[in-house]
N, C-alpha and C. Protein backbone atom coordinates (compact mmCIF):
# COMPACT_ATOMS: atom_id res chain seq x y z
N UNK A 1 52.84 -19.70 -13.61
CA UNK A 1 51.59 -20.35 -13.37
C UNK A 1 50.53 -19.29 -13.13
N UNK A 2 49.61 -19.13 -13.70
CA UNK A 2 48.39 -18.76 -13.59
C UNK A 2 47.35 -19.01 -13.03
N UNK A 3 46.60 -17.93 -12.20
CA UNK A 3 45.71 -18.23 -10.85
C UNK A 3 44.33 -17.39 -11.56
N UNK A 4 43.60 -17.98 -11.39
CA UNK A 4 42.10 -17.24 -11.57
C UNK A 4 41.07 -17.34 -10.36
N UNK A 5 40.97 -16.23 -9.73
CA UNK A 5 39.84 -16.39 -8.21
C UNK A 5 38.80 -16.37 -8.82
N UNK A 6 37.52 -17.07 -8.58
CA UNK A 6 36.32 -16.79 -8.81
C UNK A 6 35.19 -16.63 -7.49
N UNK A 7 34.82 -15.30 -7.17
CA UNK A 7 34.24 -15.09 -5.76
C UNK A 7 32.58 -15.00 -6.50
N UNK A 8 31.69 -16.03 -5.71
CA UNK A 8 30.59 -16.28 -5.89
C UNK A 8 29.87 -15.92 -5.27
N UNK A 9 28.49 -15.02 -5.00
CA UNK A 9 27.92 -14.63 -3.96
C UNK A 9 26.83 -15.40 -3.85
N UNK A 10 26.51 -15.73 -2.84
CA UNK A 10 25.52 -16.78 -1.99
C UNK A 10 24.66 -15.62 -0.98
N UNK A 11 23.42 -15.78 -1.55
CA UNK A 11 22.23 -15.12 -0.85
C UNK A 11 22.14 -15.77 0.76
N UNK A 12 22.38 -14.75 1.62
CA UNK A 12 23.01 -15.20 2.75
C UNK A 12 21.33 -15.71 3.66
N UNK A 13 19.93 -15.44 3.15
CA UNK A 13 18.90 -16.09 3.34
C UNK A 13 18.52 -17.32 3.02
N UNK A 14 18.42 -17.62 1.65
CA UNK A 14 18.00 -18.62 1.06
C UNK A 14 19.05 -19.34 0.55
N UNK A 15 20.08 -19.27 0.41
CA UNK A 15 21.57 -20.06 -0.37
C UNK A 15 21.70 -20.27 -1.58
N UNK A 16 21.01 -19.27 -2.58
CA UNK A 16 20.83 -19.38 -3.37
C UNK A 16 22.19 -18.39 -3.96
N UNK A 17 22.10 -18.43 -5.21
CA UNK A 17 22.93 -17.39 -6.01
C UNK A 17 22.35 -15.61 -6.04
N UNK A 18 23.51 -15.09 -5.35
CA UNK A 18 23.02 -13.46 -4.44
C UNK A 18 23.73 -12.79 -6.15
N UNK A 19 22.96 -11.22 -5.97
CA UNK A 19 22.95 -10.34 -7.18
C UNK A 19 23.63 -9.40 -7.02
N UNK A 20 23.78 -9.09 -5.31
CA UNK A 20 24.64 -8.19 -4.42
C UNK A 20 24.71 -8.41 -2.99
N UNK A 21 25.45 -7.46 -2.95
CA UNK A 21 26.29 -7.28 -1.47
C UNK A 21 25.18 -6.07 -1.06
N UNK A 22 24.46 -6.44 0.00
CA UNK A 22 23.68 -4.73 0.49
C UNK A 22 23.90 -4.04 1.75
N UNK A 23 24.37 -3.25 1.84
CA UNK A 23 24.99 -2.77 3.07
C UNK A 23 24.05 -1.43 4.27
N UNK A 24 23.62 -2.05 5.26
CA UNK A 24 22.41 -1.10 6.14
C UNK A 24 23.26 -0.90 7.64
N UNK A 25 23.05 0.20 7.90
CA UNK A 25 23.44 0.74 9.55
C UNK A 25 22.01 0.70 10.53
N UNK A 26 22.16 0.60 12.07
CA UNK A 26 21.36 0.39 12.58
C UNK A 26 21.95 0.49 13.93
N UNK A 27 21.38 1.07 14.68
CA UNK A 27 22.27 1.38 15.78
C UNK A 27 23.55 1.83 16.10
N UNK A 28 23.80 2.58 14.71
CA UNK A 28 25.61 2.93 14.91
C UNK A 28 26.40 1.70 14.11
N UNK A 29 26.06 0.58 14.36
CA UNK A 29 26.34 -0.07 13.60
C UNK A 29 26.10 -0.98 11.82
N UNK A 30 27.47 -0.77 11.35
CA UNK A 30 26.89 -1.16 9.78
C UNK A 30 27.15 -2.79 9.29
N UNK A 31 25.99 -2.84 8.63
CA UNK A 31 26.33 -4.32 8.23
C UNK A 31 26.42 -4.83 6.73
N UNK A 32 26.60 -6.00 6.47
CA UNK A 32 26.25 -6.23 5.07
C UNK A 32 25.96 -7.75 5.19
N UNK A 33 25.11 -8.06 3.81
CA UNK A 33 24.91 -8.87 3.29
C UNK A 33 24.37 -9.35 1.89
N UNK A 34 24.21 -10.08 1.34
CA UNK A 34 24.50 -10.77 0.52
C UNK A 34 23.30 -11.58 -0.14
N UNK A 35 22.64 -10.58 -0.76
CA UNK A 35 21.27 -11.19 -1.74
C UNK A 35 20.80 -11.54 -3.00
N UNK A 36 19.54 -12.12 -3.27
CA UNK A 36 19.43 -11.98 -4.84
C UNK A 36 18.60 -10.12 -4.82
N UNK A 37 18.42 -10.56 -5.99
CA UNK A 37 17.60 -8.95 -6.71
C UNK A 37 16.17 -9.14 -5.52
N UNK A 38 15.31 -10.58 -5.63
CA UNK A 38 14.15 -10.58 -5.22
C UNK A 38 14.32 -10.36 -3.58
N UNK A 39 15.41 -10.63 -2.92
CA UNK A 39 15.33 -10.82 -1.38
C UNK A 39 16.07 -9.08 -1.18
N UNK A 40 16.59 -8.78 -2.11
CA UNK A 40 17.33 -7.46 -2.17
C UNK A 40 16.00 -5.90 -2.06
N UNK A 41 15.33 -6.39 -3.03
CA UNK A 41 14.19 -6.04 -3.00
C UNK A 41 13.06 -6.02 -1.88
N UNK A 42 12.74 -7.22 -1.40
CA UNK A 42 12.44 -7.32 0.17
C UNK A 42 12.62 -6.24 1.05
N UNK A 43 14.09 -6.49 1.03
CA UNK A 43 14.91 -5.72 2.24
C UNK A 43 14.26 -4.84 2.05
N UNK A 44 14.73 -3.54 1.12
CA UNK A 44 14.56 -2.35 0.93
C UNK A 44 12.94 -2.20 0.99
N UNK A 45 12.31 -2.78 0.18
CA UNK A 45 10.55 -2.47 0.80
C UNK A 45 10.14 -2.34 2.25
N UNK A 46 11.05 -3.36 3.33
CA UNK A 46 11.03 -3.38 4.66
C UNK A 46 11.07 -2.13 5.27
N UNK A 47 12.69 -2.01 4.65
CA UNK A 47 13.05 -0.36 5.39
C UNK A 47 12.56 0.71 4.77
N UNK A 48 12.25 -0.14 3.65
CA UNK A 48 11.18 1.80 2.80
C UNK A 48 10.29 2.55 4.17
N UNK A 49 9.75 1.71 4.78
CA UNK A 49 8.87 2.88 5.63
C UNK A 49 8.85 3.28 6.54
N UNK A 50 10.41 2.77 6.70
CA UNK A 50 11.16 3.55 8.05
C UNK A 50 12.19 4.84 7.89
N UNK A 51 12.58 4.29 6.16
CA UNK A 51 13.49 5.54 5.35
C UNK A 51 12.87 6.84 5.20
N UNK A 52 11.27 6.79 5.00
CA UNK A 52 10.55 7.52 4.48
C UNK A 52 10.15 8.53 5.77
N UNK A 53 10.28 8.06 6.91
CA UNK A 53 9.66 8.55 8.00
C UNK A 53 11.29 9.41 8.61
N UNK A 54 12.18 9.09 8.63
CA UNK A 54 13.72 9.38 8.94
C UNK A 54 13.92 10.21 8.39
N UNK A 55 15.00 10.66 9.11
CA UNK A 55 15.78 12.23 8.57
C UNK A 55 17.52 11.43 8.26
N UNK A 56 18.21 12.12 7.72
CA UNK A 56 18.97 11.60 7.38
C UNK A 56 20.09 12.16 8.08
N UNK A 57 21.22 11.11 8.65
CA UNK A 57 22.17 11.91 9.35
C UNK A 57 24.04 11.49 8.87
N UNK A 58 24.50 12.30 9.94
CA UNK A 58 25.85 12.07 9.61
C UNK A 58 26.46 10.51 9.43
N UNK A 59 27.21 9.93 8.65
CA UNK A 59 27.95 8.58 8.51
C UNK A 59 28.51 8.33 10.28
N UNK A 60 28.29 7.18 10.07
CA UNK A 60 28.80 6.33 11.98
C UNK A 60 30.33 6.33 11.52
N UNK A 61 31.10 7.13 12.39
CA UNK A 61 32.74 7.37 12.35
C UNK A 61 33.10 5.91 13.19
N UNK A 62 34.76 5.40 12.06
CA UNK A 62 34.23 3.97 12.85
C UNK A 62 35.04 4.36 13.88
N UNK A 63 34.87 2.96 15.16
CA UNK A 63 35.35 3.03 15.90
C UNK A 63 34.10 3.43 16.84
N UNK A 64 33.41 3.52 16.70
CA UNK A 64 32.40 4.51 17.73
C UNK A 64 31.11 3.18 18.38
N UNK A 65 31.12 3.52 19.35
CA UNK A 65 30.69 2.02 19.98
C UNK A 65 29.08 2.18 19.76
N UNK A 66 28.44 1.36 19.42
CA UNK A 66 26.77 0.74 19.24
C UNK A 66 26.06 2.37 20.57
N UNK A 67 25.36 3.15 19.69
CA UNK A 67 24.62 3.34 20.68
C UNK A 67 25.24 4.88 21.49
N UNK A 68 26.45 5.28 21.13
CA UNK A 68 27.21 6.20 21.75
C UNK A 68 26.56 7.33 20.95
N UNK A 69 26.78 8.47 21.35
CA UNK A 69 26.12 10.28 20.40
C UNK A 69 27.01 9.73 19.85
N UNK A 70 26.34 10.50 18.26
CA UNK A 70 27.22 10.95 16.89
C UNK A 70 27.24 12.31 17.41
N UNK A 71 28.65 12.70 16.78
CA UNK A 71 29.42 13.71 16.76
C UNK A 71 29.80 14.28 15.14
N UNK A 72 29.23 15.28 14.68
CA UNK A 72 29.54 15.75 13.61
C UNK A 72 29.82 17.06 13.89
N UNK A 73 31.09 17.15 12.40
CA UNK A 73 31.77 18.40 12.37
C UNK A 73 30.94 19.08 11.95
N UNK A 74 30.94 20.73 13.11
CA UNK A 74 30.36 21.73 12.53
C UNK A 74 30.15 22.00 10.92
N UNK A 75 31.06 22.04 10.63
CA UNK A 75 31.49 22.44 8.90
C UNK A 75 31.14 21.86 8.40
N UNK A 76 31.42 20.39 8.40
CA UNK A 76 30.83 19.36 7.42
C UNK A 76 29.25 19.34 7.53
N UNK A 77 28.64 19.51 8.89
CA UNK A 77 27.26 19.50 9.03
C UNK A 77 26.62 20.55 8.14
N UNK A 78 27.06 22.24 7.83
CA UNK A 78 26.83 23.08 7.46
C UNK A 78 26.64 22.85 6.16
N UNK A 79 27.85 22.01 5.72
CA UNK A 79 28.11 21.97 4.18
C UNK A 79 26.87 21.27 3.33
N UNK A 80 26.40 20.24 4.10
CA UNK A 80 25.19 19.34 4.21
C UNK A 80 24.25 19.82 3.68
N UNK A 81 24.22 20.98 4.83
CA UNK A 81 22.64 21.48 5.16
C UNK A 81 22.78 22.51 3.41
N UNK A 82 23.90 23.51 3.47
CA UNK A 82 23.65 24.05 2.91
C UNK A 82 23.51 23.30 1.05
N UNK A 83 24.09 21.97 1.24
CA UNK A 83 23.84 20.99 -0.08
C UNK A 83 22.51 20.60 -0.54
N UNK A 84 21.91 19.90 0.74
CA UNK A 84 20.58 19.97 0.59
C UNK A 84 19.68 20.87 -0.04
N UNK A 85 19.75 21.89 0.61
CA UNK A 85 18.96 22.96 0.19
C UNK A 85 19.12 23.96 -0.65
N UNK A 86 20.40 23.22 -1.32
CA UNK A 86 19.81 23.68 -2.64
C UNK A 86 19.82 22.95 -3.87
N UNK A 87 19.89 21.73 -3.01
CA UNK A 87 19.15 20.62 -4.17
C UNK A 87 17.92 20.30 -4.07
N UNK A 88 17.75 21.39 -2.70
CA UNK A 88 15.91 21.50 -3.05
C UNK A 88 14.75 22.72 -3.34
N UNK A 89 16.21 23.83 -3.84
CA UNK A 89 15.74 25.07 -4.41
C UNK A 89 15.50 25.91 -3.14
N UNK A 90 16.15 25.70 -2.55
CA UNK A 90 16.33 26.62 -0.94
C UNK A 90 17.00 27.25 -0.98
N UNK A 91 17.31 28.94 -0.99
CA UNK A 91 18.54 29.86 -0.93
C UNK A 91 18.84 30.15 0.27
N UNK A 92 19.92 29.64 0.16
CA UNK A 92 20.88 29.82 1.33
C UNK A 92 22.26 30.54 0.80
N UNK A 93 23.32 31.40 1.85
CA UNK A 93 24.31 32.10 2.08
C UNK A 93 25.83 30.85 1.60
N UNK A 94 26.62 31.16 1.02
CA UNK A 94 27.62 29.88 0.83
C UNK A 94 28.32 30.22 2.43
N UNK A 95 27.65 31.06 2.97
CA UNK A 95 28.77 31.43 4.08
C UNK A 95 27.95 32.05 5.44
N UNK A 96 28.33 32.06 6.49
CA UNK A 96 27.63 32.57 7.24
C UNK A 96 26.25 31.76 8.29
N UNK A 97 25.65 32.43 8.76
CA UNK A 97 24.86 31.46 9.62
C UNK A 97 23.52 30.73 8.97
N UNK A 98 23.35 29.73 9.25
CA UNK A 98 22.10 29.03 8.25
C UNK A 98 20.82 29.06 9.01
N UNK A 99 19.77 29.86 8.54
CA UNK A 99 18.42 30.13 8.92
C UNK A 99 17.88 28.87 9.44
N UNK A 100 17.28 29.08 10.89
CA UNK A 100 16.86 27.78 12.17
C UNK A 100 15.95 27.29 11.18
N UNK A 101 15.10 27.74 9.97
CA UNK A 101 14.09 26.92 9.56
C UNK A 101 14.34 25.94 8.24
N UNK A 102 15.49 26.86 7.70
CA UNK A 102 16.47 25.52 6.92
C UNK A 102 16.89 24.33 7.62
N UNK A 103 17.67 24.57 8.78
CA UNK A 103 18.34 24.03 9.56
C UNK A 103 17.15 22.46 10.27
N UNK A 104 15.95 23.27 10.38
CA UNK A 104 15.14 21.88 11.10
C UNK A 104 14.36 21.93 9.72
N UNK A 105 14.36 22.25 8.42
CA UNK A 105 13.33 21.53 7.10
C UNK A 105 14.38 20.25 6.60
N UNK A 106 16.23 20.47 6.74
CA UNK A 106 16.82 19.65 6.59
C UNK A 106 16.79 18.17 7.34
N UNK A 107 16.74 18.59 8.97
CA UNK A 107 16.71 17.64 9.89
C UNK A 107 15.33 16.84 9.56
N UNK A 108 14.60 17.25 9.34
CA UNK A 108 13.07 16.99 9.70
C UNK A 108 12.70 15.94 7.40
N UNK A 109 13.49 16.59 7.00
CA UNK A 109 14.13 15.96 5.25
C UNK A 109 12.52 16.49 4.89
N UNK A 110 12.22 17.91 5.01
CA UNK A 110 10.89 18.30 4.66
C UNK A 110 11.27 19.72 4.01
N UNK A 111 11.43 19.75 2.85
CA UNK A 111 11.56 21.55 2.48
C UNK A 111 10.99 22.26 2.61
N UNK A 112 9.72 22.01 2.66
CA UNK A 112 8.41 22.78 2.71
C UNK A 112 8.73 23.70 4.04
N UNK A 113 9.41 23.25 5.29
CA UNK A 113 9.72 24.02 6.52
C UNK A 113 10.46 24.44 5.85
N UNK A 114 10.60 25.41 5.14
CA UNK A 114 12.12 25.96 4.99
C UNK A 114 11.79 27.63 4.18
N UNK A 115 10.19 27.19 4.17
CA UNK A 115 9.79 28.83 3.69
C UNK A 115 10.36 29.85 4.59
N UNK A 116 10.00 30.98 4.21
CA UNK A 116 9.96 32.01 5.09
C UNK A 116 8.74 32.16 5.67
N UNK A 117 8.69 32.58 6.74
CA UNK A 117 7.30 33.10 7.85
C UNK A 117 6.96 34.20 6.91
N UNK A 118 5.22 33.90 7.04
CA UNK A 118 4.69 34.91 6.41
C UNK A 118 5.45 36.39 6.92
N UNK A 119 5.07 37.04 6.15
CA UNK A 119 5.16 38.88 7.03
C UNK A 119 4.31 38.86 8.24
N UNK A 120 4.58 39.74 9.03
CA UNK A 120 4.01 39.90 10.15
C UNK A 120 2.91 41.18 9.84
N UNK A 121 2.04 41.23 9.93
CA UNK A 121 1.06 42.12 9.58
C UNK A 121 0.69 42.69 11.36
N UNK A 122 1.01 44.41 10.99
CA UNK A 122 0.78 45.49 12.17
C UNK A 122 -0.87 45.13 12.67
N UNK A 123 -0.45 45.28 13.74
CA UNK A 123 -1.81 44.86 14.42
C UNK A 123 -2.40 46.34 14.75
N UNK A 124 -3.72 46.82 14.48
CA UNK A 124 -4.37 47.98 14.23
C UNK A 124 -5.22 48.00 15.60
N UNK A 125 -4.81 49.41 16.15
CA UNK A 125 -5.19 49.38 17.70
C UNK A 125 -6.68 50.39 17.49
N UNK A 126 -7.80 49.62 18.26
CA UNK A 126 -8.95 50.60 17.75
C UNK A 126 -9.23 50.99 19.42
N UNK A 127 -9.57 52.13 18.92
CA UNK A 127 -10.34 53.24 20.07
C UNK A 127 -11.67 52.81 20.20
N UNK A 128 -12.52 52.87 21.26
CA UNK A 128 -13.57 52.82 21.75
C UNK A 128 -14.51 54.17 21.91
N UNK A 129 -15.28 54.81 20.63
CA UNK A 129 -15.74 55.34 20.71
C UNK A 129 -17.27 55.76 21.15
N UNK A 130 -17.41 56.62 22.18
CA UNK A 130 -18.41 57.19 22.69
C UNK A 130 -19.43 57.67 21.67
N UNK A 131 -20.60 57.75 21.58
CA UNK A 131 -21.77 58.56 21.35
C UNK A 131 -22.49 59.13 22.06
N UNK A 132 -22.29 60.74 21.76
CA UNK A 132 -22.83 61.97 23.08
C UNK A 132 -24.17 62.21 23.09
């Protein structure tokens, strides 16, 4: 005997027929639900201008209660940083310690921090000369 499931998604707003499953974190915690394209769309315009303003961080390890510090592995954090930047034309070391201004242009999701400081230009000490 032969079984055929057919799983239907229901736009978990309007009850209409959903286009996807969309899945958002928020407090440590992740959720999902279940939209058309147009309410799917919504969403994401919502959080567009909270995405845009955010830095992006480590995945919520489950188990980890609403609200508790994230804890990320050194290494994996490194690996990140050093991914980022150079998918944003940032040279960085495959190894070794990662420059504090990479380190906060990543956090901050701004490359532009990630120049180098100008040169430091010698500061020219002048004498105070007399006329006899």
């Amino acid at each position: 005997m032969a079984q055929r499931t057919v799983v239907e998604l229901i736009d978990d707003i309007d009850g209409k027929q959903a286009d996807e499953t969309v899945s958002f974190s928020i407090d440590g915690v992740t959720y999902e639900i279940d939209l058309s394209k147009a309410n799917a769309s919504k969403l994401r315009t919502n959080f567009s201008r909270y995405v845009q303003k955010a830095r992006k961080a480590g995945t919520a390890k489950p188990g980890r209660k609403a609200g508790a510090p994230r804890t990320v592995n050194s290494r994996e954090r490194s690996s990140d940083i050093r991914s980022w930047a150079k998918q944003h034309g940032i040279t960085v070391n495959d190894r070794g310690r990662i420059p504090a201004q990479v380190i906060e242009a990543y956090e901050s999701n701004d490359p532009r921090k990630a120049k180098e400081p100008a040169a430091k230009i010698p500061q020219t000490t002048f004498k105070a000369v007399s006329n006899p």
